[in-house]
N, C-alpha and C. Protein backbone atom coordinates (compact mmCIF):
# COMPACT_ATOMS: atom_id res chain seq x y z
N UNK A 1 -1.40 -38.75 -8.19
CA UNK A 1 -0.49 -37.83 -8.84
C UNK A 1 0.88 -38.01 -8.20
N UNK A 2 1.81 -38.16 -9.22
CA UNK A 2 3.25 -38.27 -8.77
C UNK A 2 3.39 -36.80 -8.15
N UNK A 3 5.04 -36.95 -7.44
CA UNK A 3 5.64 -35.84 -6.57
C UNK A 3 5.98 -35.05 -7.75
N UNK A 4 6.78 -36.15 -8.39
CA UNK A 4 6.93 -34.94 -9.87
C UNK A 4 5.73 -34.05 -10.56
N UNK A 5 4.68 -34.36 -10.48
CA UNK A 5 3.70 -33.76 -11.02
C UNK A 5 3.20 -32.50 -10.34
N UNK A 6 3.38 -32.60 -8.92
CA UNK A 6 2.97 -31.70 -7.59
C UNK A 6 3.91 -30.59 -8.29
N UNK A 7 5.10 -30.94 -7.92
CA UNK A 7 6.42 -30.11 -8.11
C UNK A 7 6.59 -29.44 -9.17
N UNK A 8 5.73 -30.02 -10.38
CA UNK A 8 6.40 -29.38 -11.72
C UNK A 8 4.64 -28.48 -11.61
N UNK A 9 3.60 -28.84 -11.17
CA UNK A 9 2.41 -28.37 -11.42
C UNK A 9 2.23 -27.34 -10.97
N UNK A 10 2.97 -26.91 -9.83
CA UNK A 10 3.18 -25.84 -8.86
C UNK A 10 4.06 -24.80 -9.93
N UNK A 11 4.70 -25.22 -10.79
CA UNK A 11 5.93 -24.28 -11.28
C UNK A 11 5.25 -23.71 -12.74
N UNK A 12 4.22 -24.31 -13.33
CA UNK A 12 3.46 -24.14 -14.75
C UNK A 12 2.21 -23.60 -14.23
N UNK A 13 1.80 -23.23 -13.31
CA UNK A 13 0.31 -22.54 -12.96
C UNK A 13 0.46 -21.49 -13.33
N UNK A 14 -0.68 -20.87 -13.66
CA UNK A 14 -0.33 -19.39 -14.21
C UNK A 14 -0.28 -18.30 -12.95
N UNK A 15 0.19 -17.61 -12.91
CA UNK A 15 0.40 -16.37 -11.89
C UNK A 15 -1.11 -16.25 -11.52
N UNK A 16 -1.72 -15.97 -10.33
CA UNK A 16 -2.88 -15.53 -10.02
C UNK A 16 -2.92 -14.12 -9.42
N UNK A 17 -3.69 -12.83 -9.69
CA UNK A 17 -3.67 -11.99 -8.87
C UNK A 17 -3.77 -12.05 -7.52
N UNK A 18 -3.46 -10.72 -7.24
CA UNK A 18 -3.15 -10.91 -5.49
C UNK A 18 -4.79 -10.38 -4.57
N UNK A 19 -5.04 -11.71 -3.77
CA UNK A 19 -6.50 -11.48 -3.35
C UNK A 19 -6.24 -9.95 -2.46
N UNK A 20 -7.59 -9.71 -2.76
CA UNK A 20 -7.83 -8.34 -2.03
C UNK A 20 -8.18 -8.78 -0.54
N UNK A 21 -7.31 -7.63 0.33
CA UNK A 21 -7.04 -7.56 1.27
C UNK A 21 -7.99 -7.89 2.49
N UNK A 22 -8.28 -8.13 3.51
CA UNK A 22 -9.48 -8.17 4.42
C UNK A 22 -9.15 -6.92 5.34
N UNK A 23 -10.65 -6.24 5.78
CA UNK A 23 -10.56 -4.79 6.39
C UNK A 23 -9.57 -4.66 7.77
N UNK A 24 -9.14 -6.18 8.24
CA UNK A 24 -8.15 -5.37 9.38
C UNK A 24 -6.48 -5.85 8.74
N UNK A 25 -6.38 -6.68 7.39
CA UNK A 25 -5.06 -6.63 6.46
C UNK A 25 -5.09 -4.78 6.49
N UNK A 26 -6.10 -4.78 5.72
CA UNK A 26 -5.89 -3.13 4.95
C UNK A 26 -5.76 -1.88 6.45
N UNK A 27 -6.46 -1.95 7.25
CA UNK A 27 -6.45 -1.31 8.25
C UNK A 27 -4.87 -1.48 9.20
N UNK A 28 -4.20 -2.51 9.16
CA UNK A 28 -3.22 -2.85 9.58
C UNK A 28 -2.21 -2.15 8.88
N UNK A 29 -2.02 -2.12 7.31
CA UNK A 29 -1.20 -1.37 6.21
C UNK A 29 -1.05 -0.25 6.64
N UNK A 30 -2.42 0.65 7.45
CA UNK A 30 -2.35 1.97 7.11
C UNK A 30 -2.06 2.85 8.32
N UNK A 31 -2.21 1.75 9.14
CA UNK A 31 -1.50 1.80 10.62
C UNK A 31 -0.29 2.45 10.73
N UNK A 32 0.66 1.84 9.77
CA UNK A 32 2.23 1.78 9.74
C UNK A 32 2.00 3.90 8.90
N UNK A 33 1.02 3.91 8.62
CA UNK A 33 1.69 5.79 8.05
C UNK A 33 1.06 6.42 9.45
N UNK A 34 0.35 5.54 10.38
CA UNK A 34 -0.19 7.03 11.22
C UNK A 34 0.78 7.59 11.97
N UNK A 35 2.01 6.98 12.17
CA UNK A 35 2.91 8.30 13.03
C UNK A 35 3.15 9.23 12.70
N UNK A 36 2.99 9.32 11.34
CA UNK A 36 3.32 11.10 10.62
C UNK A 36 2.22 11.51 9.87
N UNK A 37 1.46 10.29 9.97
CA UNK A 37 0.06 10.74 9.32
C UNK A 37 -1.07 11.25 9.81
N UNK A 38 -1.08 10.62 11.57
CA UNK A 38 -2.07 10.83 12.34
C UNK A 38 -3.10 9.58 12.21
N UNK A 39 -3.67 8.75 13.04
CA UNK A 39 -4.71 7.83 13.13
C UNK A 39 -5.76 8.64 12.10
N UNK A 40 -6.30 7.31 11.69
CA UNK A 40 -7.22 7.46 10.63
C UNK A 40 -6.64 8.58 9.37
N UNK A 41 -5.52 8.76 9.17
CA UNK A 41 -5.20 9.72 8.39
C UNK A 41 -5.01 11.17 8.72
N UNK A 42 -5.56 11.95 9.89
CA UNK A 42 -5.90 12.81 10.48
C UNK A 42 -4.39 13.31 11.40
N UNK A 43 -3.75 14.13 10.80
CA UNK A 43 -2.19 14.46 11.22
C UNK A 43 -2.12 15.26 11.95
N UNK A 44 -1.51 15.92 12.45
CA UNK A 44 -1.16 17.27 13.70
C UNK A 44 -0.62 17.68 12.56
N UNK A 45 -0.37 19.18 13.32
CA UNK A 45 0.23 20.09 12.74
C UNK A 45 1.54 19.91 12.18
N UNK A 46 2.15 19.89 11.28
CA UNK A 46 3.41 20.10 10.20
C UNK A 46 3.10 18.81 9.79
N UNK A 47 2.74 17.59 10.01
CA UNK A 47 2.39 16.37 8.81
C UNK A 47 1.03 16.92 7.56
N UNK A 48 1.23 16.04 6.94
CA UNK A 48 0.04 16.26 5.73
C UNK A 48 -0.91 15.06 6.25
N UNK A 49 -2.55 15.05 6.04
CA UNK A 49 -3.28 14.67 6.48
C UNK A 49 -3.75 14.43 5.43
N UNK A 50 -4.18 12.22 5.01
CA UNK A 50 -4.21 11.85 4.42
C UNK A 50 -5.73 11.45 3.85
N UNK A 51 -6.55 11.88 5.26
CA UNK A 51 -7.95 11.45 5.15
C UNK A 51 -8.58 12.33 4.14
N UNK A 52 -9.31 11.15 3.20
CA UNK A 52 -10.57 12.13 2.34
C UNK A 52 -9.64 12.43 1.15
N UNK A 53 -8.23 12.12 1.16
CA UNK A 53 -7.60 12.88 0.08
C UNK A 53 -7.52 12.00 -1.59
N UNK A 54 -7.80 12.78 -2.96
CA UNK A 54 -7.64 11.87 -3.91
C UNK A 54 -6.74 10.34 -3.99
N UNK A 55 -7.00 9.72 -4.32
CA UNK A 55 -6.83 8.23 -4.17
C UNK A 55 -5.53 8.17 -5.54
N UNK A 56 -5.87 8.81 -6.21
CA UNK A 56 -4.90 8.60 -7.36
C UNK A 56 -3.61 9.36 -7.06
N UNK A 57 -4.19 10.79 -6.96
CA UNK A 57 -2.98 11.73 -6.15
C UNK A 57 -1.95 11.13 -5.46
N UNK A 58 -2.33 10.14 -4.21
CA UNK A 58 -1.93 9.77 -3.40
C UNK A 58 -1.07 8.51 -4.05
N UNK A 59 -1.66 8.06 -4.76
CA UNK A 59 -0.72 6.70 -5.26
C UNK A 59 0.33 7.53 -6.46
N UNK A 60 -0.04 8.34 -7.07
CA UNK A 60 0.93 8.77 -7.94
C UNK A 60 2.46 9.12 -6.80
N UNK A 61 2.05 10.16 -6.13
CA UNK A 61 3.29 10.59 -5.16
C UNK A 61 4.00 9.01 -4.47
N UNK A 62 3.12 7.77 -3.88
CA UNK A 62 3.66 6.97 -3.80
C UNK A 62 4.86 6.22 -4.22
N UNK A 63 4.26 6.32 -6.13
CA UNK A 63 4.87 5.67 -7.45
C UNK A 63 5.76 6.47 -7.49
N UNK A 64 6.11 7.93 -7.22
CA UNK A 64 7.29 8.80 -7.50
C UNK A 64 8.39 8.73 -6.08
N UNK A 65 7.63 8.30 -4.66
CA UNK A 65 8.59 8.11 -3.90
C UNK A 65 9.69 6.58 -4.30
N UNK A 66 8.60 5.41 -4.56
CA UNK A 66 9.19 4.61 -4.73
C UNK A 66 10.33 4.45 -5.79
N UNK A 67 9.76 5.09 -7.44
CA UNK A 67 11.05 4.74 -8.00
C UNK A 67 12.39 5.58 -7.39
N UNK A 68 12.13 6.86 -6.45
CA UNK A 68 12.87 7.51 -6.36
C UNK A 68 12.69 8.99 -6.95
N UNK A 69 11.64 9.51 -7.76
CA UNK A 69 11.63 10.30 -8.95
C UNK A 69 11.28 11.57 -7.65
N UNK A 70 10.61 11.13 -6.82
CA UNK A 70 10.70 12.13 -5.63
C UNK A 70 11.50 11.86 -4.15
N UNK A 71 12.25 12.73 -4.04
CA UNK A 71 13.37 12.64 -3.31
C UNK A 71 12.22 13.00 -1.62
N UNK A 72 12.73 11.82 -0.60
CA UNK A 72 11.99 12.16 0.86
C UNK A 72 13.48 11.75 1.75
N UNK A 73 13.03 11.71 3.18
CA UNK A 73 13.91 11.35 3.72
C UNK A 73 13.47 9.66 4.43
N UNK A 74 12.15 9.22 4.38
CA UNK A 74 11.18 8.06 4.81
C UNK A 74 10.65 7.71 3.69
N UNK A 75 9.39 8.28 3.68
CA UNK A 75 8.77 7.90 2.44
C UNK A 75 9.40 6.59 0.75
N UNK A 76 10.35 7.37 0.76
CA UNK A 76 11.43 6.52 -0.02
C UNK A 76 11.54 4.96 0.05
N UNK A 77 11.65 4.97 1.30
CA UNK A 77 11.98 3.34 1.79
C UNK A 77 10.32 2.47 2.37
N UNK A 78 9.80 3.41 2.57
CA UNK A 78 8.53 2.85 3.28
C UNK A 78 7.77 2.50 1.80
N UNK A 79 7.62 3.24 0.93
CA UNK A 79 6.93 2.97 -0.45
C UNK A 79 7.21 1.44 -0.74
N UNK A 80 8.51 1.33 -0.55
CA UNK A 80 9.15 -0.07 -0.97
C UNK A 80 8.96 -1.34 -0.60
N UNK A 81 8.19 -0.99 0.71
CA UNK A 81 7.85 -2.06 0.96
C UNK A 81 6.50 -3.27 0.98
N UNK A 82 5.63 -2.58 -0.07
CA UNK A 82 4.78 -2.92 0.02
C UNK A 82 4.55 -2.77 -2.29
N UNK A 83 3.59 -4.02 -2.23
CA UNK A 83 3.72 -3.75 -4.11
C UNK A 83 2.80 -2.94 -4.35
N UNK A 84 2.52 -2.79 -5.70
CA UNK A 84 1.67 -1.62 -6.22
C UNK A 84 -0.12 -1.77 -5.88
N UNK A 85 0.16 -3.03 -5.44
CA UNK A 85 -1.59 -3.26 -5.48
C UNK A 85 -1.60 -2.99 -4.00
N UNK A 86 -1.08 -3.10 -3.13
CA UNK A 86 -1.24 -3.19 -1.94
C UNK A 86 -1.23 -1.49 -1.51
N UNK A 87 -0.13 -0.90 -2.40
CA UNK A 87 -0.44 0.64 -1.75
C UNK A 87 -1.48 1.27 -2.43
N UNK A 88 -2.08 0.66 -3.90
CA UNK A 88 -3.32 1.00 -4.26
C UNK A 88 -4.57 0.97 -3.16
N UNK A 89 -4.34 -0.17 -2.35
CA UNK A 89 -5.10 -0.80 -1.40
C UNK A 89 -5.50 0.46 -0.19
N UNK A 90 -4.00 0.55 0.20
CA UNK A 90 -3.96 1.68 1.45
C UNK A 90 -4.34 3.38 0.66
N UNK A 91 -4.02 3.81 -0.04
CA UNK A 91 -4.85 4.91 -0.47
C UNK A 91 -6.21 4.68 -0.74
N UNK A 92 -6.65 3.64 -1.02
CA UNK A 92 -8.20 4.04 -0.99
C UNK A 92 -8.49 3.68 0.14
N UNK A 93 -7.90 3.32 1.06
CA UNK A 93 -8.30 3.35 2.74
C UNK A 93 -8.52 4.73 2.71
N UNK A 94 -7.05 5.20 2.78
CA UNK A 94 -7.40 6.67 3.45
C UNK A 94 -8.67 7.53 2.40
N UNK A 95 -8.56 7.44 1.42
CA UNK A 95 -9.21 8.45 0.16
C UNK A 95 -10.67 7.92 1.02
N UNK A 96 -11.58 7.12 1.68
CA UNK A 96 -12.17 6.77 1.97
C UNK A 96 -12.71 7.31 3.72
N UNK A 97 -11.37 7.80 4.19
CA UNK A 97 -12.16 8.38 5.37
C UNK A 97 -12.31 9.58 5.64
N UNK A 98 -13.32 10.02 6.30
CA UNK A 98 -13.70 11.81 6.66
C UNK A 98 -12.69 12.58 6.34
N UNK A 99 -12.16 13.51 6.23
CA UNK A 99 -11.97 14.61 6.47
C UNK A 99 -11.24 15.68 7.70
């Protein structure tokens, strides 16, 4: 196979979804909320505590920090950095642990 073929074959593939995460990718993601979240989801007093909580809930408020539609002072920018499948990813982490 020519270079041209590499080069142009790479550019005509069709988009592939994004592989699902491995448990210390996803565990690593969810790392980055425990300073206001509390390890494992589990917050101190005046944070909200993410463990056990609806999975959809949680991604909706996500989807409203990110476009902006809900105004934070963090949240805002942290949403952003990660795509929709990936924070799908990290809420069902948390929606997934105790209580």
């Amino acid at each position: 196979m020519g270079l041209a073929a590499l080069l142009l074959g790479g550019a005509t593939a069709p988009a592939r979804a994004e592989a699902a995460p491995d448990a210390l990718q996803l565990r690593s993601w969810a790392a980055a909320c425990f300073n206001c979240h509390g390890p494992g989801g589990h917050a101190e007093k005046g944070n909200e505590s993410l463990a056990g909580k609806d999975a959809e809930e949680m991604f909706r408020k996500l989807m409203d920090y990110k476009s902006g539609r809900k105004p934070a002072t963090l949240m805002h920018q942290l949403s952003k950095g990660y795509t929709d499948e990936q924070l799908k990813a990290i809420v069902g982490w948390f929606a997934a642990q105790k209580p």
